[in-house]
Protein backbone atom coordinates (compact mmCIF):
# COMPACT_ATOMS: atom_id res chain seq x y z
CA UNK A 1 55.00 -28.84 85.54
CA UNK A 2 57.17 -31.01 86.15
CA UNK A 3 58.61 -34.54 83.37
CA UNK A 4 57.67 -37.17 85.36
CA UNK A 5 57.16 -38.76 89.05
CA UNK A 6 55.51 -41.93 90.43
CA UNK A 7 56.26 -40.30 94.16
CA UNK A 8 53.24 -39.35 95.00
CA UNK A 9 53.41 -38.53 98.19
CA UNK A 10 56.58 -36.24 97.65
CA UNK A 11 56.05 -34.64 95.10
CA UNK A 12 57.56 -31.84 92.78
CA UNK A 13 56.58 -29.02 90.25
CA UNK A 14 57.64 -25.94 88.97
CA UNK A 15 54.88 -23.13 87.81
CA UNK A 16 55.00 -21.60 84.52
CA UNK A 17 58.89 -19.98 84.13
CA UNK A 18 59.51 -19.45 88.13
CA UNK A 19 62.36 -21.83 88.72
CA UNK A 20 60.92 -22.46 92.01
CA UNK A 21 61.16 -26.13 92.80
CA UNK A 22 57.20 -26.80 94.41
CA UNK A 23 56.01 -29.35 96.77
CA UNK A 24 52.80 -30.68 96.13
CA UNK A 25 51.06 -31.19 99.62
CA UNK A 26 50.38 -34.71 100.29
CA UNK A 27 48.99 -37.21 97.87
CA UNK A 28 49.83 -35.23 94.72
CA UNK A 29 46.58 -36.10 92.47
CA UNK A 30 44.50 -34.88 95.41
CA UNK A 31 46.12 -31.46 95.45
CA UNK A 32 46.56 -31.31 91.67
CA UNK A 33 42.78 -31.32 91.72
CA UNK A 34 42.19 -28.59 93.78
CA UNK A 35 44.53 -26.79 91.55
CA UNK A 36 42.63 -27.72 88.70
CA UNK A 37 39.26 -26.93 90.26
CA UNK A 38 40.91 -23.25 91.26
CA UNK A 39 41.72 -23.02 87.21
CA UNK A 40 38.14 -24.06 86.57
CA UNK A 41 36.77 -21.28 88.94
CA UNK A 42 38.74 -18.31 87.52
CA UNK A 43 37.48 -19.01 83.93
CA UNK A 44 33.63 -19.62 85.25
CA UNK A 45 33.07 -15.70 83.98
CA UNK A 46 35.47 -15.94 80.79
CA UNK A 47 33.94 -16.38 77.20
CA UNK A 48 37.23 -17.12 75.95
CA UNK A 49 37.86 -21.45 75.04
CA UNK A 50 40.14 -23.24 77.33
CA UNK A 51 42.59 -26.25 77.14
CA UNK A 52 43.03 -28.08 80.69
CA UNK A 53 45.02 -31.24 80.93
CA UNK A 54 45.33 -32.57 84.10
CA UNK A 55 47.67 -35.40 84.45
CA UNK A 56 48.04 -37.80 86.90
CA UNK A 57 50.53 -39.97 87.55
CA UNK A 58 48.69 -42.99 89.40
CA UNK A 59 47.59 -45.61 89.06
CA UNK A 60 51.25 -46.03 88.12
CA UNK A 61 53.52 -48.58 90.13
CA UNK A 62 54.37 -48.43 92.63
CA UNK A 63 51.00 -49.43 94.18
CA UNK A 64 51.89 -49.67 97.72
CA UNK A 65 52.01 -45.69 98.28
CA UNK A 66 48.41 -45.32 97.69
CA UNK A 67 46.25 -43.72 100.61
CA UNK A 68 46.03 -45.60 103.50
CA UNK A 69 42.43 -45.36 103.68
CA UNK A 70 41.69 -46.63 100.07
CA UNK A 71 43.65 -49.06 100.59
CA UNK A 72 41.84 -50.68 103.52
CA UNK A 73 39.06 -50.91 101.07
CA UNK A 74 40.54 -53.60 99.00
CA UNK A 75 41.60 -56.47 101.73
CA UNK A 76 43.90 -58.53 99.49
CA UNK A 77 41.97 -61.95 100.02
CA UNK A 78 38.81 -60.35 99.31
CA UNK A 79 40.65 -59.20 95.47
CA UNK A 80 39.14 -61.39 92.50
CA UNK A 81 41.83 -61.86 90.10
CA UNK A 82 41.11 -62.86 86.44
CA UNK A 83 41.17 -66.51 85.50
CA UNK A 84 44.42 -65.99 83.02
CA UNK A 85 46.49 -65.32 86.15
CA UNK A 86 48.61 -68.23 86.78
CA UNK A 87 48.92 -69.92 90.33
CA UNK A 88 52.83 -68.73 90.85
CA UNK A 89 50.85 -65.26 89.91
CA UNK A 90 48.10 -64.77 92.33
CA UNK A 91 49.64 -64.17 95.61
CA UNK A 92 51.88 -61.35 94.22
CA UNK A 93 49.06 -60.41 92.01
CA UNK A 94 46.55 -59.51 94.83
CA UNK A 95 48.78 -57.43 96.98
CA UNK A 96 49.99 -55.08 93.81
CA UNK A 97 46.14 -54.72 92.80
CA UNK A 98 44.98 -53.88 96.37
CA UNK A 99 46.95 -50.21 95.73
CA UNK A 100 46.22 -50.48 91.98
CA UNK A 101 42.89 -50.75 93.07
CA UNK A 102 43.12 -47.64 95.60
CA UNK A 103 44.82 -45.51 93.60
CA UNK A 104 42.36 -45.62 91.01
CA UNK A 105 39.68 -45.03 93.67
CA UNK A 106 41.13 -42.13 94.55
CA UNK A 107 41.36 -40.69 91.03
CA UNK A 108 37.68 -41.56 90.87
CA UNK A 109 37.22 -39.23 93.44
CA UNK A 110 39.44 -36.30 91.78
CA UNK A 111 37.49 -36.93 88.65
CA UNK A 112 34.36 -36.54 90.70
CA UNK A 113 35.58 -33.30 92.22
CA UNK A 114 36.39 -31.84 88.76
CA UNK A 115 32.76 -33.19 87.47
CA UNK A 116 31.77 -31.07 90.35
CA UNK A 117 33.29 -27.85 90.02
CA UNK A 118 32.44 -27.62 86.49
CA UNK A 119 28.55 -27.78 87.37
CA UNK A 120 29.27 -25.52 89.81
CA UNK A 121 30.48 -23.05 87.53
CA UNK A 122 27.83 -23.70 84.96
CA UNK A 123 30.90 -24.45 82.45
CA UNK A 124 29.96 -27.92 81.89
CA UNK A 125 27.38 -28.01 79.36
CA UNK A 126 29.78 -26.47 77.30
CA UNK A 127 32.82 -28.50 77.76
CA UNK A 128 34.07 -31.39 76.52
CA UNK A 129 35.32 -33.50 79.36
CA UNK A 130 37.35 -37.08 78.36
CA UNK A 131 38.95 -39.02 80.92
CA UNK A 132 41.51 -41.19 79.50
CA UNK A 133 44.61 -43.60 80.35
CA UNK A 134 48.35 -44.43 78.54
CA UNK A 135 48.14 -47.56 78.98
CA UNK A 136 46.47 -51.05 80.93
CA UNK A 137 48.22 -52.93 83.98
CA UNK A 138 49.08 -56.95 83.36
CA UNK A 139 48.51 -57.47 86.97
CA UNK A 140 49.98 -61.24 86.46
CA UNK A 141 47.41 -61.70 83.47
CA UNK A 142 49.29 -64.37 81.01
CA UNK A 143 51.86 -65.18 82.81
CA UNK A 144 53.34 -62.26 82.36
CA UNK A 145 55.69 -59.77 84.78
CA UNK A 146 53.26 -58.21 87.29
CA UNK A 147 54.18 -54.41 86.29
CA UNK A 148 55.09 -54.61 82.47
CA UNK A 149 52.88 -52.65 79.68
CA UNK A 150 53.31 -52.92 76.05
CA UNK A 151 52.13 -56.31 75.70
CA UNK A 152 49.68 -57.74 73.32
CA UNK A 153 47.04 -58.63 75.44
CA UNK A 154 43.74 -56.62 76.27
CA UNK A 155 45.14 -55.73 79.98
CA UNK A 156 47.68 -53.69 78.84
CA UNK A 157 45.75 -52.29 75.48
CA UNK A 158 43.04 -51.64 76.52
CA UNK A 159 42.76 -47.96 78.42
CA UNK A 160 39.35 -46.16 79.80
CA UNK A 161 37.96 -43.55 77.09
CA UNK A 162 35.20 -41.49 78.60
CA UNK A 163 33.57 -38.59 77.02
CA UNK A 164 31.22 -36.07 77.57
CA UNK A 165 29.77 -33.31 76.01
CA UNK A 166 26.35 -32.31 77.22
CA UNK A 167 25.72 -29.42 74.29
CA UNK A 168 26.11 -32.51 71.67
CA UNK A 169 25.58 -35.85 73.56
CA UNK A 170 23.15 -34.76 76.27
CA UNK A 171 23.08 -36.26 79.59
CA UNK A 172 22.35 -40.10 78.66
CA UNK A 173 25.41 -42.04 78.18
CA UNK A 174 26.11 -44.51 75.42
CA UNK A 175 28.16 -47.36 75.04
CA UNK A 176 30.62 -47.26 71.62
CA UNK A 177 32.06 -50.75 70.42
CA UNK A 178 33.91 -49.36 68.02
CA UNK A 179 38.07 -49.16 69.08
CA UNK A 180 39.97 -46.05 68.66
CA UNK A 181 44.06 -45.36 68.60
CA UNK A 182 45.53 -42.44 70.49
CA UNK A 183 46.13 -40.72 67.09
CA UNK A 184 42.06 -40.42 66.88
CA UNK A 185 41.74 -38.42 69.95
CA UNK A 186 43.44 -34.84 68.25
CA UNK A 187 41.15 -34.83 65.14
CA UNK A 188 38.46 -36.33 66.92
CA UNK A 189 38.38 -33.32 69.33
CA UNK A 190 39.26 -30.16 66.94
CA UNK A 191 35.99 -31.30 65.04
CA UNK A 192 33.62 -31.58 67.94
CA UNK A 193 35.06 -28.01 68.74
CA UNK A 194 34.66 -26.68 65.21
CA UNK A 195 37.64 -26.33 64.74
CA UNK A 196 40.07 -27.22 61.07
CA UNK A 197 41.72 -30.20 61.51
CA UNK A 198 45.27 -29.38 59.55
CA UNK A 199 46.29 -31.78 57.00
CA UNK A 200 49.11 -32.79 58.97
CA UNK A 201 47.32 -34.37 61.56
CA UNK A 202 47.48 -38.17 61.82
CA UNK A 203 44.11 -40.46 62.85
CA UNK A 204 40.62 -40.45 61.99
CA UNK A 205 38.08 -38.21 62.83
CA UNK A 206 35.40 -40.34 65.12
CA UNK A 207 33.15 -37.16 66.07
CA UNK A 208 30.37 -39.08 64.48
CA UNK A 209 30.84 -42.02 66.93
CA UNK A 210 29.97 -39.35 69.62
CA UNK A 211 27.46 -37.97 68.44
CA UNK A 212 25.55 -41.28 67.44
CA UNK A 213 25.64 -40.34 63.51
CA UNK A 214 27.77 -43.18 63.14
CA UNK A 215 28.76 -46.81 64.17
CA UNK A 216 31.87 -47.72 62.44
CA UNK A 217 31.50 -51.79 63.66
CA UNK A 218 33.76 -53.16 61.56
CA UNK A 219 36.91 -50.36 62.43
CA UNK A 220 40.06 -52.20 63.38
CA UNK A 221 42.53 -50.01 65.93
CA UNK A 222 46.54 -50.80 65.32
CA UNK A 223 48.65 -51.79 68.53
CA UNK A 224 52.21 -52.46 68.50
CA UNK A 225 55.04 -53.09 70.38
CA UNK A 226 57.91 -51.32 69.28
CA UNK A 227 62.09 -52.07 69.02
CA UNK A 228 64.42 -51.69 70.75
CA UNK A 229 61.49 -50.83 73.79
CA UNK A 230 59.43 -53.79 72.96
CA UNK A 231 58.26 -54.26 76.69
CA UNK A 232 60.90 -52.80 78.43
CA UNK A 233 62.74 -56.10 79.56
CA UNK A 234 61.52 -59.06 78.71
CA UNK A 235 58.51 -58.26 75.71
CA UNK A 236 59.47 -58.77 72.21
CA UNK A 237 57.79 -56.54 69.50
CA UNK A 238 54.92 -56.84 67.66
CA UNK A 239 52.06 -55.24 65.14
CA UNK A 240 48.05 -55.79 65.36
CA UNK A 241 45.07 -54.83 65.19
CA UNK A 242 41.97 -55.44 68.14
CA UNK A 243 38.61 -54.84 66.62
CA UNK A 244 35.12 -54.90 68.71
CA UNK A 245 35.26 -58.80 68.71
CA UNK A 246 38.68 -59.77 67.87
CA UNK A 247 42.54 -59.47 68.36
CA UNK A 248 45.67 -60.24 65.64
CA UNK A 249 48.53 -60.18 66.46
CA UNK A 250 52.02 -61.04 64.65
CA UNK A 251 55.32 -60.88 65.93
CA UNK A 252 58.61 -61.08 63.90
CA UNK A 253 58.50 -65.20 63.72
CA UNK A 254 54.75 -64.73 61.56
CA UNK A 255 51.29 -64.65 63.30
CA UNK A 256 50.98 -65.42 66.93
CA UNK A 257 47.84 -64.79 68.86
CA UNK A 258 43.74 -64.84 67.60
CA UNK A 259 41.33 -64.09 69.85
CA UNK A 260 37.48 -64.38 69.80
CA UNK A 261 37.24 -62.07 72.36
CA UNK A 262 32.97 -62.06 72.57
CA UNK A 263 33.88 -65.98 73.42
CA UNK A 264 36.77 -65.70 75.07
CA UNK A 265 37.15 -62.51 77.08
CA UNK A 266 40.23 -63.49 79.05
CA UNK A 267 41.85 -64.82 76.55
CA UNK A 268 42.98 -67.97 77.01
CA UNK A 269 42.74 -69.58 73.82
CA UNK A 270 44.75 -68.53 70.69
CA UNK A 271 43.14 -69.20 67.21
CA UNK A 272 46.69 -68.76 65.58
CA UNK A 273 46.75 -71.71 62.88
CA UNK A 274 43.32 -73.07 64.07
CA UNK A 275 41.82 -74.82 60.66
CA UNK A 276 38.43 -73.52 61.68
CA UNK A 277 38.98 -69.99 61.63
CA UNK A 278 42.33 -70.03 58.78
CA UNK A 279 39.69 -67.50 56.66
CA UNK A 280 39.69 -65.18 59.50
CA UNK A 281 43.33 -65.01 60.19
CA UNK A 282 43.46 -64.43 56.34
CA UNK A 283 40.93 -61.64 57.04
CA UNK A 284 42.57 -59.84 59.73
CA UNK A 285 46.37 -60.57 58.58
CA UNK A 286 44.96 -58.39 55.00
CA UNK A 287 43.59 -56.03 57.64
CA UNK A 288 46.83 -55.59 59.65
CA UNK A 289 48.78 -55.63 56.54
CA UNK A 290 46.52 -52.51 54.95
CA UNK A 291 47.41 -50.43 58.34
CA UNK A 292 50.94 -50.92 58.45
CA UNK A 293 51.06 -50.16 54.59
CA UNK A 294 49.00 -46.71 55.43
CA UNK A 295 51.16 -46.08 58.23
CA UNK A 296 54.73 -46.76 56.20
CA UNK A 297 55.78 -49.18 59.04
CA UNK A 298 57.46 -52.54 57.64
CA UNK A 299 58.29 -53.89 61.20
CA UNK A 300 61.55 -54.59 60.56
CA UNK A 301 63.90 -56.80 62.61
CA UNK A 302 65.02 -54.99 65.63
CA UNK A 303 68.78 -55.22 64.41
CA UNK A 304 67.93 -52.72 61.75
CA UNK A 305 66.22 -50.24 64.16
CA UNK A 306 69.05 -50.37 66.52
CA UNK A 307 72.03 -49.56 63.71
CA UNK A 308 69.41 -47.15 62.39
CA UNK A 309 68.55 -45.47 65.51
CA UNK A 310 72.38 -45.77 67.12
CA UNK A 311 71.42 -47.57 70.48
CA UNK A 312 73.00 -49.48 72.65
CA UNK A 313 72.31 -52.60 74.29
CA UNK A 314 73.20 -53.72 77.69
CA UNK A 315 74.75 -57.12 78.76
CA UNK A 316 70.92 -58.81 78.90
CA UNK A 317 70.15 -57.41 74.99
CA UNK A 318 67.64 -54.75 76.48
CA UNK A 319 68.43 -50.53 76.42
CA UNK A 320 69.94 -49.43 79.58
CA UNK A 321 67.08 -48.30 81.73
CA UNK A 322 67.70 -45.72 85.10
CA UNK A 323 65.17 -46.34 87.50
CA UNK A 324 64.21 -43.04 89.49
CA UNK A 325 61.21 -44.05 91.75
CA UNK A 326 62.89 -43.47 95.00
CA UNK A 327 60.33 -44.54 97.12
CA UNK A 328 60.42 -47.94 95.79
CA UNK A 329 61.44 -51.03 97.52
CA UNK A 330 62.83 -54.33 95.67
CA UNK A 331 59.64 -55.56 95.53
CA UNK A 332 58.01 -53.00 93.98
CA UNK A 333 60.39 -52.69 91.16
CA UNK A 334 59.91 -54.49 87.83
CA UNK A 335 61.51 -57.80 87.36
């Protein structure tokens, strides 16, 4: 275990309590799956449950430190970027996604590997297996800083959720419109493993959006940008919701982006205060309103948070921020 790293390529861990500062050989989610798949092996023969959490650090900036290889596979002038990526953008854009890109190729392959091993074993028909991510990657999308997260728009909210569970689902896939918050995940699990979800537990239970029993079309997941980390740098905060078609946003000025995103995946044009669709702002601002109010959050100027919370700003109004990626060069770090 070790907090956190975005070296890949040197690095660290410790094992259980041995102090022993590890080396993980070479690319560290490559050898953090065969550690995973040597787990996976020793419990083939146990009938006792298991929790495995494997987690990998890439795609993470910085992108350049990808394998060499996967990299070749993505020739930056070959890279398709998404129309809401500005001209000054592009250029910038398409070098940073060639090792986004080959990073996540390689995690493909991990995920293969453990996919794999746990057919091998014959533990898969009994296992739940979800693939999941923190968070999405701007990659110049809006105008926006090339490596900043916690912004409103679907690059950065939007995350992978995979899930399989042969003894429930079977072996045909199905797509699920319906959006879920990180909080879902918990609950979501300890019922598809029969197991009492305390009372404590935030989120909803979405088991029946696995198994097919349900739909839940009309669910609306909250996203938020929070003070004083609203974006890091140069984000400001803000509360929504993002439903199967559409995205509300407010910040602290009042409403500020509407998207119909069945019409307008990239999302490049923002309802906010559009005559036409005033009834459906109404509609989702009563909507955002009801999960703040369930949640006890009354997005309060960041002021208040800051006296609240004691922190300290720095000369450019943001919180002091260390920045430990070694291998980084200037132009990998965020602007």
């Amino acid at each position: 275990m070790l907090e956190c790293t975005h070296n890949y390529n040197k690095s660290f861990y410790y094992a259980g309590d041995d102090r022993t500062k590890r080396k993980w050989d070479g690319y560290d989610a490559y050898a953090q799956t065969k550690d995973a798949q040597a787990y996976l092996k020793n419990r083939a023969d146990s009938e006792n449950p298991f929790l495995l959490v494997v987690s990998y650090g890439s795609p993470h900036f910085p992108h350049r430190t990808a394998p060499k290889d996967l990299q070749a596979l993505y020739p930056p002038d070959s890279i398709k970027l998404r129309p809401n990526v500005p001209e000054k953008n592009r250029r910038r854009a398409k070098r940073e996604a060639q090792g986004y890109y080959a990073h996540c190729t390689a995690l493909d392959r991990c995920v293969g590997d453990l996919q794999t091993t746990l057919k091998e074993t014959g533990l898969s028909e009994n296992t739940i297996f979800v693939f999941t991510s923190d968070h999405g990657e701007m990659l110049g999308s809006q105008g926006q800083r090339t490596f900043e997260k916690q912004r409103a728009w679907d690059e950065s909210i939007r995350v992978p959720f995979l899930l399989q569970y042969p003894a429930v689902t079977g072996e045909k896939g199905r797509v699920v419109k319906a959006p879920i918050n990180t909080p879902d995940i918990l609950p979501t699990l300890l019922s598809l493993s029969g197991i009492r979800i305390p009372d404590s537990v935030e989120g909803e239970d979405l088991a029946g959006l696995v198994t097919g029993a349900e739909t839940k079309k009309d669910r609306a997941a909250l996203i938020m940008s929070v003070h004083p980390f609203a974006g890091y740098r140069n984000g400001k905060a803000f509360r929504g919701i993002r439903t199967a078609r559409y995205t509300y946003v407010r910040s602290q000025d009042g409403p500020w982006l509407l998207y119909d995103n069945d019409r307008d995946p990239c999302q490049m044009n923002n309802l906010v205060g559009s005559p036409a669709h005033a009834e459906l702002q109404r509609e989702l601002e009563s909507k955002l309103q009801a999960k703040l109010r369930k949640t006890d959050d009354a997005f309060k100027p960041k002021e208040e948070y800051l006296k609240e919370w004691g922190y300290e700003l720095n000369k450019k109004g943001n919180i002091p921020y260390r920045d430990d990626h070694e291998v980084q060069s200037p132009a990998d770090r965020p602007e």
